[in-house]
Structure formats: structure tokens, C-alpha cells
Protein backbone atom coordinates (compact mmCIF):
# COMPACT_ATOMS: atom_id res chain seq x y z
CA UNK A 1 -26.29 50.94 44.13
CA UNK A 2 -28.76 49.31 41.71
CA UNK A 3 -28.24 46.33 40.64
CA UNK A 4 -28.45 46.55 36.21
CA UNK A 5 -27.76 43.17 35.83
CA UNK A 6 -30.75 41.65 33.43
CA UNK A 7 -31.55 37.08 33.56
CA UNK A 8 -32.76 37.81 30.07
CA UNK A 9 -30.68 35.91 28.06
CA UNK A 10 -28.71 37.44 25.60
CA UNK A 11 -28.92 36.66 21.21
CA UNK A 12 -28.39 33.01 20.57
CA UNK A 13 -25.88 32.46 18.65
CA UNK A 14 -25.96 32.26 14.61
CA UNK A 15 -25.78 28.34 13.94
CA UNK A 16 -23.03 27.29 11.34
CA UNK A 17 -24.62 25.86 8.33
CA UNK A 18 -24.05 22.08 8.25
CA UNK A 19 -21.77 20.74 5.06
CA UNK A 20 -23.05 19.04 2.37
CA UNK A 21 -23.67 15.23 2.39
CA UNK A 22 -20.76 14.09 0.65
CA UNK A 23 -22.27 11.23 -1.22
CA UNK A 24 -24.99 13.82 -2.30
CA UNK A 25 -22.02 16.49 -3.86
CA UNK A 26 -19.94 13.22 -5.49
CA UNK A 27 -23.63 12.18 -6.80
CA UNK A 28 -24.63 15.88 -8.29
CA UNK A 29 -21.30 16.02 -9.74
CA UNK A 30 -20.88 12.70 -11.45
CA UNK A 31 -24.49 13.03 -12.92
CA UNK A 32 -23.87 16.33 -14.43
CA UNK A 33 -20.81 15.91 -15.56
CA UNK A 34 -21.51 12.64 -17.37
CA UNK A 35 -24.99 14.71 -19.22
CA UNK A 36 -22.39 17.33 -20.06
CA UNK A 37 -19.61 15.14 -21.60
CA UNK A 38 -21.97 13.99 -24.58
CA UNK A 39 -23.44 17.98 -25.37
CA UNK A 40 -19.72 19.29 -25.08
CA UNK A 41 -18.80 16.47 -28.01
CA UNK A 42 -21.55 17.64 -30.00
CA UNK A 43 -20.59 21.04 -29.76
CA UNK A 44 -16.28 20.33 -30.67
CA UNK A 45 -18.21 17.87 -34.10
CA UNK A 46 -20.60 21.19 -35.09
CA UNK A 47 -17.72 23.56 -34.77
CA UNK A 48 -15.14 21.39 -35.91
CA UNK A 49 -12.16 22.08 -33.12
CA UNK A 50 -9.62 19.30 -33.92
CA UNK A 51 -9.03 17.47 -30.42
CA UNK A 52 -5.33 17.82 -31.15
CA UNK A 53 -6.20 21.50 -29.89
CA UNK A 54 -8.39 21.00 -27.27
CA UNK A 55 -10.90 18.03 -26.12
CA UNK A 56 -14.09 20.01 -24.75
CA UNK A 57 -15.17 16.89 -22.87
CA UNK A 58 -12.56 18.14 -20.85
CA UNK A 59 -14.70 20.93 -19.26
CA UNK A 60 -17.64 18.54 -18.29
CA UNK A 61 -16.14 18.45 -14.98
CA UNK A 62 -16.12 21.94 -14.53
CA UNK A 63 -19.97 22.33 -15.16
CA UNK A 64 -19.99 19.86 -12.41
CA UNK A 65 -18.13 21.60 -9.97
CA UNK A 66 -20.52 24.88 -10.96
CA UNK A 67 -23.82 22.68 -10.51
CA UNK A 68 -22.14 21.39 -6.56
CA UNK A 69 -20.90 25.31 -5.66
CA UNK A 70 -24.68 26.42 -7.25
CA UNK A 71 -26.56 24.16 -4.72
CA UNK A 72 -24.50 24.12 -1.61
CA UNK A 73 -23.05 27.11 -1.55
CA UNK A 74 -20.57 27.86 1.14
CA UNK A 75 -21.22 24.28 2.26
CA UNK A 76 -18.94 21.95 -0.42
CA UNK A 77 -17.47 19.69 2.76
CA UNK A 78 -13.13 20.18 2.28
CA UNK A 79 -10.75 19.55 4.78
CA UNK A 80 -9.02 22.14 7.40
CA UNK A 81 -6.55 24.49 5.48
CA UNK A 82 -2.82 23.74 7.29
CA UNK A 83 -0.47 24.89 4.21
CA UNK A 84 0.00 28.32 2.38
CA UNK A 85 2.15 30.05 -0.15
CA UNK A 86 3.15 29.46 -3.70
CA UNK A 87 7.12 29.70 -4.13
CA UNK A 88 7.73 26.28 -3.03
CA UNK A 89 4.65 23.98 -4.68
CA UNK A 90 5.33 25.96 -7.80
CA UNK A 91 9.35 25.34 -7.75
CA UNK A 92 8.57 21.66 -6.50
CA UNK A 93 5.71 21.47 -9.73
CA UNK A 94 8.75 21.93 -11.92
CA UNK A 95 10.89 19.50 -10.76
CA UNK A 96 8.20 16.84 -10.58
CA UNK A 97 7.39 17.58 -14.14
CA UNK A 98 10.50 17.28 -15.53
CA UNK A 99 10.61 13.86 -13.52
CA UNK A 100 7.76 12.35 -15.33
CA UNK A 101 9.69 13.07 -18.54
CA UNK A 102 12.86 11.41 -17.74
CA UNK A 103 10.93 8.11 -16.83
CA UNK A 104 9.33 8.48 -19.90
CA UNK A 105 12.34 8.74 -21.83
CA UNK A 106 13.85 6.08 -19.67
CA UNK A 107 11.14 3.62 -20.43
CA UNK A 108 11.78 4.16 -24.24
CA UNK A 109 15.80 3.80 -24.18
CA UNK A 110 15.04 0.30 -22.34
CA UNK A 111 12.01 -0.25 -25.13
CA UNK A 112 13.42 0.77 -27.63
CA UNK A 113 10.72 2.86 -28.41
CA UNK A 114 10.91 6.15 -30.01
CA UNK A 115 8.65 9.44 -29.41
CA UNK A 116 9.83 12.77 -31.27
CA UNK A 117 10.04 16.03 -30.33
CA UNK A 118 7.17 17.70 -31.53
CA UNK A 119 7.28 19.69 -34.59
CA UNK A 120 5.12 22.81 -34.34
CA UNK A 121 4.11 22.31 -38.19
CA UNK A 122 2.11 19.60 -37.61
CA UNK A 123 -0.10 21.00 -35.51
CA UNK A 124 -3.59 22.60 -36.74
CA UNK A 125 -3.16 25.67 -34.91
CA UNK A 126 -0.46 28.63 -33.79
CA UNK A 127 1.73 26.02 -30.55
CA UNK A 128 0.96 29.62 -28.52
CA UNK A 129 -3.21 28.64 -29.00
CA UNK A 130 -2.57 25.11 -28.42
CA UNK A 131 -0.82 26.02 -25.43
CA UNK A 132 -3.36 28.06 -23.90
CA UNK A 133 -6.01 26.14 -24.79
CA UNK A 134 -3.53 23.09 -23.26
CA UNK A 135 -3.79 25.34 -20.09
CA UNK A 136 -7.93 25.69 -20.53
CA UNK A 137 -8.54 22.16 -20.56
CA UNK A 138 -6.15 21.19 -17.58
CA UNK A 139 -8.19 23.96 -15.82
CA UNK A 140 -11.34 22.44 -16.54
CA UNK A 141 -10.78 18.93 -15.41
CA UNK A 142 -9.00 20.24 -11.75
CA UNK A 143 -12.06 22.56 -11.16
CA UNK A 144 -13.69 19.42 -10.90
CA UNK A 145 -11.19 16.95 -9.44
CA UNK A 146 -8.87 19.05 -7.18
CA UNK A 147 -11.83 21.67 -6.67
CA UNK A 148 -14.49 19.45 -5.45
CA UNK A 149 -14.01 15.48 -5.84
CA UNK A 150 -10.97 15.29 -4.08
CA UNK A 151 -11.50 17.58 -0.67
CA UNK A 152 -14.82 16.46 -0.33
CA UNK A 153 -12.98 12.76 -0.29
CA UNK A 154 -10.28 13.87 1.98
CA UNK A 155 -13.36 14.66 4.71
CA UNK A 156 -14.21 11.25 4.99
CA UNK A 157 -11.12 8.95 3.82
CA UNK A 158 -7.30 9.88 4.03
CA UNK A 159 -5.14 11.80 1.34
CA UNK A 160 -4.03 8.33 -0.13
CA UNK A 161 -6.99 7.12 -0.56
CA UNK A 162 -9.03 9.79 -1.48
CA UNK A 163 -6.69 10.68 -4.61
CA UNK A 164 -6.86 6.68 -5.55
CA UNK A 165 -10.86 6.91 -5.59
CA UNK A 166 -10.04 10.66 -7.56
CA UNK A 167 -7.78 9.32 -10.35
CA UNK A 168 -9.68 6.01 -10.64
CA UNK A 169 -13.26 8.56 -11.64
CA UNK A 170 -11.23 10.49 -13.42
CA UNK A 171 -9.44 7.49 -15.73
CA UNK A 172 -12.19 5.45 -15.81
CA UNK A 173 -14.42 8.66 -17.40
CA UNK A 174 -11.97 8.79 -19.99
CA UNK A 175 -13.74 6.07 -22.04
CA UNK A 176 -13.15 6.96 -25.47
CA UNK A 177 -9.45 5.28 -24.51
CA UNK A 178 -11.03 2.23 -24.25
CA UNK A 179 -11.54 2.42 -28.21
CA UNK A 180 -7.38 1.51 -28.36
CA UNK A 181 -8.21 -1.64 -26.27
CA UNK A 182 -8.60 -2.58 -22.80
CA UNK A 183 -4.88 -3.10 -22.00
CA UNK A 184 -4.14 0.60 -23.21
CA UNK A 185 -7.67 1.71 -21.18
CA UNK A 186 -6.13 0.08 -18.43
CA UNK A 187 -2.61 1.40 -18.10
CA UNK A 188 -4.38 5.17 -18.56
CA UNK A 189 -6.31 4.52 -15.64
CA UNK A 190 -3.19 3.31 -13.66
CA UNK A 191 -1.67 6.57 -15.30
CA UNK A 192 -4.61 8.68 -14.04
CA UNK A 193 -4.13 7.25 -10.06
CA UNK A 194 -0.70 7.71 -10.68
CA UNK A 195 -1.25 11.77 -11.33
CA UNK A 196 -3.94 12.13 -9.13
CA UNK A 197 -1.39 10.75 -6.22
CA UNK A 198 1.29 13.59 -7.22
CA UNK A 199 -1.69 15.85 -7.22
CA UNK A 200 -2.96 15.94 -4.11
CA UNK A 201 0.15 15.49 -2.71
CA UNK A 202 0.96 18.75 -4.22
CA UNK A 203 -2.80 20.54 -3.02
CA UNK A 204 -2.47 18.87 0.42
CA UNK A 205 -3.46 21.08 3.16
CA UNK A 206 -3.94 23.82 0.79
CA UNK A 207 -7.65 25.95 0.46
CA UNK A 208 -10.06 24.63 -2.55
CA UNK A 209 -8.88 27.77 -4.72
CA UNK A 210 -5.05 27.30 -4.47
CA UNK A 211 -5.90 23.43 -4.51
CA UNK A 212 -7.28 24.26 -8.25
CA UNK A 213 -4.75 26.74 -9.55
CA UNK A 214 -1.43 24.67 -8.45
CA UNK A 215 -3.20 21.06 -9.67
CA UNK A 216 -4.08 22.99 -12.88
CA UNK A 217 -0.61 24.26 -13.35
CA UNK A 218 1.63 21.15 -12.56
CA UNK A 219 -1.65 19.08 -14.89
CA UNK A 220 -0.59 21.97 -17.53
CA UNK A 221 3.34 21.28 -16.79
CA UNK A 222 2.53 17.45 -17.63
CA UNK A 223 1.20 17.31 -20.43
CA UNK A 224 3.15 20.05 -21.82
CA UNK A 225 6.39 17.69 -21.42
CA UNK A 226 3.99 14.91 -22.78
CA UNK A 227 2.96 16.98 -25.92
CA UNK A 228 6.11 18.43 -26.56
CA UNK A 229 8.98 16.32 -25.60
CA UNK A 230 7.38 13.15 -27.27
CA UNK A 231 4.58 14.63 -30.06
CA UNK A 232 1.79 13.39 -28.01
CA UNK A 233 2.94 9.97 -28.14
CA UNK A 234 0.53 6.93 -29.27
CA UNK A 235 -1.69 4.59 -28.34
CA UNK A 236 0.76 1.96 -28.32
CA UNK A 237 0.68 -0.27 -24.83
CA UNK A 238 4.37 0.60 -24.95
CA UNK A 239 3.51 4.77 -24.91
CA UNK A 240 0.92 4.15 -22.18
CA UNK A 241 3.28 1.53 -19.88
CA UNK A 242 5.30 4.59 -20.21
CA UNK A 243 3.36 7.49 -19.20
CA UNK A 244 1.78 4.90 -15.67
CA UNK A 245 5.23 4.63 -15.02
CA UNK A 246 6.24 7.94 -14.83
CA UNK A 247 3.24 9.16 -12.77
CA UNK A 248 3.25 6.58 -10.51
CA UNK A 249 6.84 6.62 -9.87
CA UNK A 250 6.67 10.42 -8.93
CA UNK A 251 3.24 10.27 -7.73
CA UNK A 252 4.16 7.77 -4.77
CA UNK A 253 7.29 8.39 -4.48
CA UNK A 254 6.08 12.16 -3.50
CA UNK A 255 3.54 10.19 -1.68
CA UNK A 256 6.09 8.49 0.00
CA UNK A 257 7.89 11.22 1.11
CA UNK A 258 4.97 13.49 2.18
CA UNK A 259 3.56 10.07 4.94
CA UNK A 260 7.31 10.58 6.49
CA UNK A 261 6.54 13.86 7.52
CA UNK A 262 8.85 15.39 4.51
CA UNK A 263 6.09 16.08 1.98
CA UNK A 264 8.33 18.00 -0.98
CA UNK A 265 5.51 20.64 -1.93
CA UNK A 266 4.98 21.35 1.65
CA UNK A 267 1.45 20.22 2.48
CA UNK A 268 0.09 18.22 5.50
CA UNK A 269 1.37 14.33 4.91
CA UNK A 270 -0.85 12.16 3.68
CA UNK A 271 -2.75 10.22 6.33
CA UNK A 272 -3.81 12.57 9.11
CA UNK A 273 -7.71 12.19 9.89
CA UNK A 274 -9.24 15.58 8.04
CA UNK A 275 -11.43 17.80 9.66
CA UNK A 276 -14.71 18.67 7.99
CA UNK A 277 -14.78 22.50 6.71
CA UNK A 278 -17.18 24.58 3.76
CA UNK A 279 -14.69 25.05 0.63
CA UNK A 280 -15.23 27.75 -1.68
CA UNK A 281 -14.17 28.16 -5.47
CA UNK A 282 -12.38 31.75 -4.46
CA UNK A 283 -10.91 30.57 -1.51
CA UNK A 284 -7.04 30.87 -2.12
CA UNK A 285 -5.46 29.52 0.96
CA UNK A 286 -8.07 30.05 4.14
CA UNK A 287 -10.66 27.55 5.25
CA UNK A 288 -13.74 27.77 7.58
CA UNK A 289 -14.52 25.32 10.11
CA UNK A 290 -17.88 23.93 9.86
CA UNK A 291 -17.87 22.20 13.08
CA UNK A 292 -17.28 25.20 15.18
């Protein structure tokens, strides 16, 4: 019998592209984003959109996010995917939304302070355009935050930590707050690491698509009860006090609950060491290993 057997080797393998240098991706990002934030104010003072409507600084981040997923595509460094579905972050989003409003309102019965409900007169627009364009600008900021900042963190630090570093970029960039003082600049920053806690405890575990869709939801949810429940608010210390307490106290407290192995929106808990994988914008709930 002949022997057909052949010690030519057979087709090397296709190598895996390598992610993305993290610092490079957090360094592309911040750049653009800060060159967009000044054009997009230009453009809301030329057309004249009141900010009561919608901010357009708020989609700076998202031409961020596009510039990272432009350069490096398929190669935006997120962690492993370990969580799926939507019923129970979605029914979970609710709850924790309706949680920041009762410490809000608990902070002004001990205050004495006192927010109204809004009244859709006083707006400059229809409340179902505000509301959508409510929606638009929460979508904007987690295409950047949840989309890119915040994985691309989670591949080198742990959940915790990598939402801290998250909501302290994304407070600190808010700096027309600063204009109300730096006590009031201060307590929106706490306010921002306070959401950006209850955020990726929501997105943990979750692909970089579904990451942006729930963040941008329960974001939405937010400042919907924020808006609506107490007119916006102020830019008292008192209104601000209020609004870090409330997403702090849910933030860690989901937090909290998610490091004890009983994370509420069903995600990985927050502190298991990440494993490095490509996210993509699309990507609704798979991953791809990059160091396979």
C-alpha cells in the first residue's frame, strides 16, 4: 500500500489581530472628543437649539467613539462577554431609576428643599421632542463612555475601578458646571462616579453593543425622573448634594451587591480580572477573544 502521507506542512494558521493599545484608544478618544465639544457649541449658538432641549456637546463623545472604531477596527480592547439577555437589566433599570428619585425626594423632605413637577408649558418645545432628543443625547454620551472608555478600562483595571476613572472623565468634562462654583462642580463629579458605578454595574459582562443600548436607556430613565419629577432642578449645592446622593447610594449599593456574587442586573460581579477581547459597535451580546 502506498504510503500518501506528505511532511509538507500544512497552511499556518491566520494570526489574530492584536488589540489596540489602550492608552492609545483613551488618548484618540479624549483628543477628539475635547476638538469636537467646542465645534458642536458653535453649531447649538448658530442654530439657536435652547439647551433645555438638547446640549449638543453631548455628542462629542460619540465622534470619539467613531474616530477609535475608524482606526482600530475590530481591535477596540473590551473584556470577555459572560452575560446576555434584556428582560432582567431592563426590569432592574426601572427599579434603579425610580430609586434615584426617592433619594432625591428624600434629601429635599430632610432639606427642606423644594423641586416641582415639571410643567410641560415651560418648556421651548413639544415634552414628546424633548424626550427624544432627552433619549439622543443620553445615546451620545454612552457611545462614548459605556461603548469604548469603560471596556477598554475593564481590560486592564477591575469593574470598580474602571467606572470610577469613567465617571471621573466624564464629570470632570462637564466644565461649563464649574461656572455655578466649584462646590456645585464638585458634587456633579461625585454625581457622575456615582452613575457611572450603577452603569457598569448594569453593562457588566455584557458585549460593547448591549453595553451601549442598556447604559443609554437606564442614562435616559435618569434623567427623565430628574427632568420631570423635579423641573430639572438648580444649581443650588442643595439640588446637586441631592442628585450625588442618589447615584451613589444606588450606584454602590448595586455595586455592593454585584462584588457578593448577587449583582441585581445580572452581570459578572465587579472585581474578576477581565480578559482582553476586540469589541465592536454592533456587537449585541457576543465577544471575540483576542488572545486565542
Amino acid at each position: 500500500m502506498t504510503d500518501v502521507r506528505s511532511d509538507r506542512p500544512g497552511p499556518a494558521p491566520t494570526p489574530t489581530a492584536a488589540a489596540a493599545p489602550v492608552w492609545a484608544v483613551l488618548l484618540v478618544f479624549v483628543v477628539v472628543s475635547a476638538v469636537a465639544s467646542p465645534v458642536l457649541v458653535a453649531v447649538q449658538d448658530a442654530t439657536g437649539w435652547p439647551t433645555s432641549v438638547i446640549v449638543l456637546t453631548q455628542l462629542a463623545t460619540a465622534c470619539g467613539a467613531l474616530v477609535v472604531w475608524a482606526l482600530w477596527r475590530g481591535r477596540v480592547p473590551a473584556p470577555v462577554v459572560t452575560a446576555r439577555g434584556w428582560s432582567r437589566p431592563s426590569l432592574v433599570s426601572l427599579v434603579a431609576a425610580a430609586g434615584v428619585g426617592g433619594v432625591v425626594l428624600l434629601v429635599a423632605a430632610l432639606s427642606g428643599s423644594r423641586w416641582p413637577v415639571l410643567d410641560p408649558a415651560t418648556l421651548p418645545a413639544p415634552l414628546a421632542v424633548v424626550l427624544v432628543l432627552q433619549l439622543v443625547g443620553a445615546a451620545g454620551e454612552e457611545v462614548g463612555w459605556r461603548g469604548v472608555v469603560q471596556p477598554a478600562l475593564e481590560t486592564r483595571l477591575r469593574l470598580v475601578p474602571a467606572a470610577v476613572v469613567t465617571g471621573l472623565l466624564f464629570g470632570l468634562g462637564h466644565l461649563h458646571v464649574a461656572a455655578a462654583g466649584p462646590v456645585v462642580y464638585g458634587l456633579f463629579v461625585v454625581a457622575a462616579v456615582g452613575l457611572s458605578l450603577l452603569l457598569a454595574t448594569l453593562t457588566a459582562g455584557r458585549g460593547v453593543g448591549q453595553r451601549v443600548v442598556l447604559a443609554t436607556v437606564l442614562h435616559w430613565m435618569v434623567n427623565l425622573v430628574l427632568l420631570i419629577g423635579f423641573s430639572g432642578g438648580d444649581e443650588s449645592v442643595t439640588w446637586m448634594l441631592a442628585t450625588a446622593a442618589a447615584t451613589v447610594s444606588v450606584g454602590a449599593g448595586c455595586a455592593v451587591l454585584a462584588a457578593r456574587g448577587r449583582n441585581p442586573f445580572g452581570g459578572r460581579p465587579p472585581g474578576t480580572t477581565p480578559h482582553l477581547v476586540t469589541g465592536e459597535p454592533s456587537d449585541l451580546g457576543t465577544g471575540h477573544r483576542s488572545d486565542q
